[in-house]
Every structure is written in structure tokens, then in C-alpha cells.
C-alpha atoms as a PDB file:
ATOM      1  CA  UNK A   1     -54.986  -6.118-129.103  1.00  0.00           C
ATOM      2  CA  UNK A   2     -57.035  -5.050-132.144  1.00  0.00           C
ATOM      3  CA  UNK A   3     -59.062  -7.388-133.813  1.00  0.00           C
ATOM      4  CA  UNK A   4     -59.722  -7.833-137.424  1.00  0.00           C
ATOM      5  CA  UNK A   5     -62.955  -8.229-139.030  1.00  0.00           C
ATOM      6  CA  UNK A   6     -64.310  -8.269-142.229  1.00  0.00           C
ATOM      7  CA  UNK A   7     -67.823  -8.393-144.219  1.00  0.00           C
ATOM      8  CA  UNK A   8     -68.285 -12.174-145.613  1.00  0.00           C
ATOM      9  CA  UNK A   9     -70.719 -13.808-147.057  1.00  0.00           C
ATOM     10  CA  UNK A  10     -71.036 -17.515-147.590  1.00  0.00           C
ATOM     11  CA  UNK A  11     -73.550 -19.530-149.956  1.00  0.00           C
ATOM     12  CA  UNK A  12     -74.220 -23.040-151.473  1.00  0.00           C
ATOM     13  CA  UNK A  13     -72.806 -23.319-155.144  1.00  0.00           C
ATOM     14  CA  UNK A  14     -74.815 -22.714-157.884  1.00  0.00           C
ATOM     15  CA  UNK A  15     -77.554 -20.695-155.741  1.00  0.00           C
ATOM     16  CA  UNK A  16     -76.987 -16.822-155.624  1.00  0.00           C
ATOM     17  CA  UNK A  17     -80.268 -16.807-153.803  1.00  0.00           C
ATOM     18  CA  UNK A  18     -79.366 -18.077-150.743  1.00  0.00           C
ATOM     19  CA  UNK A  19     -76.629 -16.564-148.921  1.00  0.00           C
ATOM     20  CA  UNK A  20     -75.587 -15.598-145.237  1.00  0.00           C
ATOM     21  CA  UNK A  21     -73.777 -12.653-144.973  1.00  0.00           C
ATOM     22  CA  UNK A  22     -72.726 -10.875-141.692  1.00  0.00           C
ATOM     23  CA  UNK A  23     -69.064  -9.812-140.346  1.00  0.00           C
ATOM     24  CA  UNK A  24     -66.377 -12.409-139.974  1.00  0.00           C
ATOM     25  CA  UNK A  25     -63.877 -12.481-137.350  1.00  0.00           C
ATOM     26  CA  UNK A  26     -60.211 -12.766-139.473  1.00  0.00           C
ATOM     27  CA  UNK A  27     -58.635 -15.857-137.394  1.00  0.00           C
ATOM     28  CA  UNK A  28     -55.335 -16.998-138.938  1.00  0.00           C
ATOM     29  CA  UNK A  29     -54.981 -19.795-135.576  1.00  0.00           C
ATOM     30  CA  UNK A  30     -57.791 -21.613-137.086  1.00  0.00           C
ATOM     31  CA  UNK A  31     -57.593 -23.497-140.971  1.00  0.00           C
ATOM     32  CA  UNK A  32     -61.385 -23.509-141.408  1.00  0.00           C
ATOM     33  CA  UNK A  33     -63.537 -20.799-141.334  1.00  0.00           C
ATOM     34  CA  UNK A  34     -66.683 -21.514-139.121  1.00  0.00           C
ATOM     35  CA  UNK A  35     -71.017 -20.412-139.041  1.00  0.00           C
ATOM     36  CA  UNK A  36     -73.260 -20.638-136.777  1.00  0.00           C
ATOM     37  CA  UNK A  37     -75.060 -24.070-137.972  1.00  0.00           C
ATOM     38  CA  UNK A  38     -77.993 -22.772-137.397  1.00  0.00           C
ATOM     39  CA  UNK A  39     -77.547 -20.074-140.573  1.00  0.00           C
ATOM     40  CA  UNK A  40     -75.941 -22.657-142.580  1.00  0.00           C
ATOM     41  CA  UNK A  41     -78.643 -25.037-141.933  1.00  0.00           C
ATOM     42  CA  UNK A  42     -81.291 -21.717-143.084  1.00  0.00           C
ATOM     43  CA  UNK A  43     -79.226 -21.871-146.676  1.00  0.00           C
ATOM     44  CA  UNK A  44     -79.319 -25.234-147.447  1.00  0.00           C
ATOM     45  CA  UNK A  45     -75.623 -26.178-147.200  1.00  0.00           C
ATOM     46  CA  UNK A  46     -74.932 -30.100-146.515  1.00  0.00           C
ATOM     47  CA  UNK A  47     -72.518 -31.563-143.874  1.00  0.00           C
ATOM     48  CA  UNK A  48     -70.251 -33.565-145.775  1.00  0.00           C
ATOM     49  CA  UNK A  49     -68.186 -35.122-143.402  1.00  0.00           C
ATOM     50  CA  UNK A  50     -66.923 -34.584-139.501  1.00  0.00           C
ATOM     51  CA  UNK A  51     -63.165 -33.475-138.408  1.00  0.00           C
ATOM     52  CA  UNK A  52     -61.359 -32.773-135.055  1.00  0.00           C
ATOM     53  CA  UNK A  53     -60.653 -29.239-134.167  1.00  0.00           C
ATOM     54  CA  UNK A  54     -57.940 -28.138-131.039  1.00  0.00           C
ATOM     55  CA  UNK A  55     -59.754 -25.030-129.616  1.00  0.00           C
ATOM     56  CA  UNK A  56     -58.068 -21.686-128.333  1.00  0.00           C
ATOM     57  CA  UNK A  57     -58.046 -23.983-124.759  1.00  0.00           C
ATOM     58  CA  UNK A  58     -56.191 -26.799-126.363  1.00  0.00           C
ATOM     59  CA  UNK A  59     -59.883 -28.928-126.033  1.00  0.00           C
ATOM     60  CA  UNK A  60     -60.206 -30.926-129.099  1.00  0.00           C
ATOM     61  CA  UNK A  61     -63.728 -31.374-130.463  1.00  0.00           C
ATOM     62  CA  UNK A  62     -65.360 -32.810-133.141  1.00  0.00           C
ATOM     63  CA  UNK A  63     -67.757 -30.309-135.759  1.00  0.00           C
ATOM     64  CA  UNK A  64     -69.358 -31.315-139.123  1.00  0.00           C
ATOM     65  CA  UNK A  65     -68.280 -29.050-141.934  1.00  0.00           C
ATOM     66  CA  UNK A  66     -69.663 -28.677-145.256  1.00  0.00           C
ATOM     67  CA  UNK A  67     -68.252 -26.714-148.660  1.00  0.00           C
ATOM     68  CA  UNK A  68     -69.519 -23.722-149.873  1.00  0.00           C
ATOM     69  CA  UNK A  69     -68.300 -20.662-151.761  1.00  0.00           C
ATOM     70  CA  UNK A  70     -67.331 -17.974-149.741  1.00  0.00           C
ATOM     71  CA  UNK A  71     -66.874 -13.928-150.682  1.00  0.00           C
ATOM     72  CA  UNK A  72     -64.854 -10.933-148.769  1.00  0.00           C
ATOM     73  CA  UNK A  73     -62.815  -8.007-150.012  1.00  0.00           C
ATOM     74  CA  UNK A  74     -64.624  -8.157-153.540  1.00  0.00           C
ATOM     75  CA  UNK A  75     -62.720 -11.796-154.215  1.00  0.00           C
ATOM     76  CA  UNK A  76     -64.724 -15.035-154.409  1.00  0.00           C
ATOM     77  CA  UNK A  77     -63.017 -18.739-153.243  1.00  0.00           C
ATOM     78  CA  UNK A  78     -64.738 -22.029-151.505  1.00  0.00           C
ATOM     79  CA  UNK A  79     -63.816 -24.155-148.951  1.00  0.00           C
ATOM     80  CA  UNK A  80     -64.752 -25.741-145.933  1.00  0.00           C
ATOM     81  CA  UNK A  81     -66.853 -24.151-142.894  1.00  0.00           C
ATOM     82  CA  UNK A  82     -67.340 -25.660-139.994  1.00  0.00           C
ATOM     83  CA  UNK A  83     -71.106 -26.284-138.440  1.00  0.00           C
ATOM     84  CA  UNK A  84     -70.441 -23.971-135.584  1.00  0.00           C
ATOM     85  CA  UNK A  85     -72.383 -23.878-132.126  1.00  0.00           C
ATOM     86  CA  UNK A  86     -75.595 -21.690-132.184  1.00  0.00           C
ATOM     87  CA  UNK A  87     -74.855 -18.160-131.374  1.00  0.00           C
ATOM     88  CA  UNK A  88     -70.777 -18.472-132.031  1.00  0.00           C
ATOM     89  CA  UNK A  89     -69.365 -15.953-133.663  1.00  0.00           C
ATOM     90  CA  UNK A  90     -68.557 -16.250-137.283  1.00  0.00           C
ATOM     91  CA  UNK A  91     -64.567 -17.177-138.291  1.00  0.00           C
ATOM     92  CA  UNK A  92     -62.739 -16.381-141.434  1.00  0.00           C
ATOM     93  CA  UNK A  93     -59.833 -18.765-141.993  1.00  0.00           C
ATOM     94  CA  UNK A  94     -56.538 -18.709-142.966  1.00  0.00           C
ATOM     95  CA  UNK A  95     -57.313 -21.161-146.198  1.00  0.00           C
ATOM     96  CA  UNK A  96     -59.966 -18.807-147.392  1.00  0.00           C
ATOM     97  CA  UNK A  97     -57.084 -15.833-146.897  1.00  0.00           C
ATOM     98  CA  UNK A  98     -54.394 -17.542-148.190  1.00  0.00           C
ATOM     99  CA  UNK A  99     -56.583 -18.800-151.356  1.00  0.00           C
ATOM    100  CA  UNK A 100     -57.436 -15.304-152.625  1.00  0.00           C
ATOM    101  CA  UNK A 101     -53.336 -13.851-151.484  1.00  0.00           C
ATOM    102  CA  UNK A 102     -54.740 -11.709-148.507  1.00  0.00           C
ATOM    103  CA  UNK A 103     -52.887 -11.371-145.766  1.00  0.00           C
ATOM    104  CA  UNK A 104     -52.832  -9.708-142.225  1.00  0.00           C
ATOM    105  CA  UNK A 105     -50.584  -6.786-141.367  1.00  0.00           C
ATOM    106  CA  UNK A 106     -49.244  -7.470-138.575  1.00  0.00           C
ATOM    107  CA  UNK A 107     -48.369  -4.177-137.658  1.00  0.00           C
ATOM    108  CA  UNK A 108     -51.853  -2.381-137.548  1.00  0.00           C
ATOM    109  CA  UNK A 109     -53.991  -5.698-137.930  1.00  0.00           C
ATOM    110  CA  UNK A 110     -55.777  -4.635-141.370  1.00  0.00           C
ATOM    111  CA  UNK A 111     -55.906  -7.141-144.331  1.00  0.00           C
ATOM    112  CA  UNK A 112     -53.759  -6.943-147.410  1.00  0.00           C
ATOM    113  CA  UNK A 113     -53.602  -7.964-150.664  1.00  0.00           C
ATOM    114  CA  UNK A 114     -50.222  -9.759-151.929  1.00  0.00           C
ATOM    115  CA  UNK A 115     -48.999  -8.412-155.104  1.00  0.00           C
ATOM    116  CA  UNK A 116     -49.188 -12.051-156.693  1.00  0.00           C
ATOM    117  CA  UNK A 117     -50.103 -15.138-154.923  1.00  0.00           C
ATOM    118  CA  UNK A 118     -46.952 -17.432-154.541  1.00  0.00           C
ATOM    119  CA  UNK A 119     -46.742 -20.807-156.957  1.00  0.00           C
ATOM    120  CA  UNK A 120     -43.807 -21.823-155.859  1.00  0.00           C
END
């Protein structure tokens, strides 16, 4: 199975200075997307609060997460990103997606833009 990617880059509000930028892995399974804390940490962004997670293993674990604003496929939305262990690879999650009406095509696992996102 193919999997999708994408450029992302992630960065406190109100500072276009800071940023970390590097390719995403496109996980609709999990909500939030998720950084290496380590490279938040480097950018100044806050933990705000702590949540449980169920991993891929059906472990549940508890990660801080902090809010920050968060830019792929030229469109710009913010949410919540999880304080991931050092060295994990970076997620892109379904909220950002969903947010900014991309989709994945399930049939050759590339991102798509919805004509309109639904407000109904």
C-alpha cells in the first residue's frame, strides 16, 4: 500500500519567523496531527494541555499538544499537534484535511481538493 505524503509546515501564530517545515505523513486514523517535540520545542510553541491517544496497537498514551497554524497544498488552517516522541515521524491529520476540504483518493492515494467544503 502506497502512502501519502505531503510538504507541511507548522509555526506559532503571529511569528512567520519561526517555522518547521519538512514532509508530513497524510494519516486520516489519527484526529491530530503530530511533531517531533523536539522541533516544536526549537519554535517556541507552548503545550497547552495533555490528551489520551489509542495508537495503531490499540496502546493508549498520554502526549501534550499545543496550537499552532499549520500550511500544506498552498492552504493555511490551525489546530492542535501533538508533542510527539523525538525522532517520530511527522503526522498530518484528518482535522487539518477536513478544515481546508482536502481529501484522500482512495483509489490512487493522492490528496484532493473538494469542490466546496460541506456546511451542512
Amino acid at each position: 500500500m502506497d502512502l501519502t505524503k505531503v510538504t507541511t509546515k507548522t509555526s506559532p501564530f503571529g511569528d512567520g519567523d519561526k517555522f518547521y517545515e519538512t514532509v508530513f505523513l497524510v494519516d486520516t486514523g489519527a484526529t491530530d496531527s503530530m511533531v517531533p517535540a523536539p522541533e516544536l520545542e526549537k519554535i517556541g510553541i507552548k503545550k497547552e494541555g495533555k490528551m489520551a491517544y489509542e495508537l495503531a496497537n490499540g496502546e493508549v498514551k498520554e502526549y501534550p499538544y499545543g496550537l499552532v497554524r499549520i500550511e500544506f497544498m498552498g492552504e493555511i488552517t490551525a489546530g492542535r499537534v501533538i508533542f510527539g516522541e523525538p525522532g517520530s515521524e511527522p503526522l498530518l491529520g484528518v482535522t487539518a484535511l477536513e478544515s481546508v476540504g482536502i481529501i484522500i483518493d482512495p483509489a490512487n492515494k493522492t490528496l484532493k481538493r473538494l469542490p466546496a467544503i460541506p456546511l451542512k
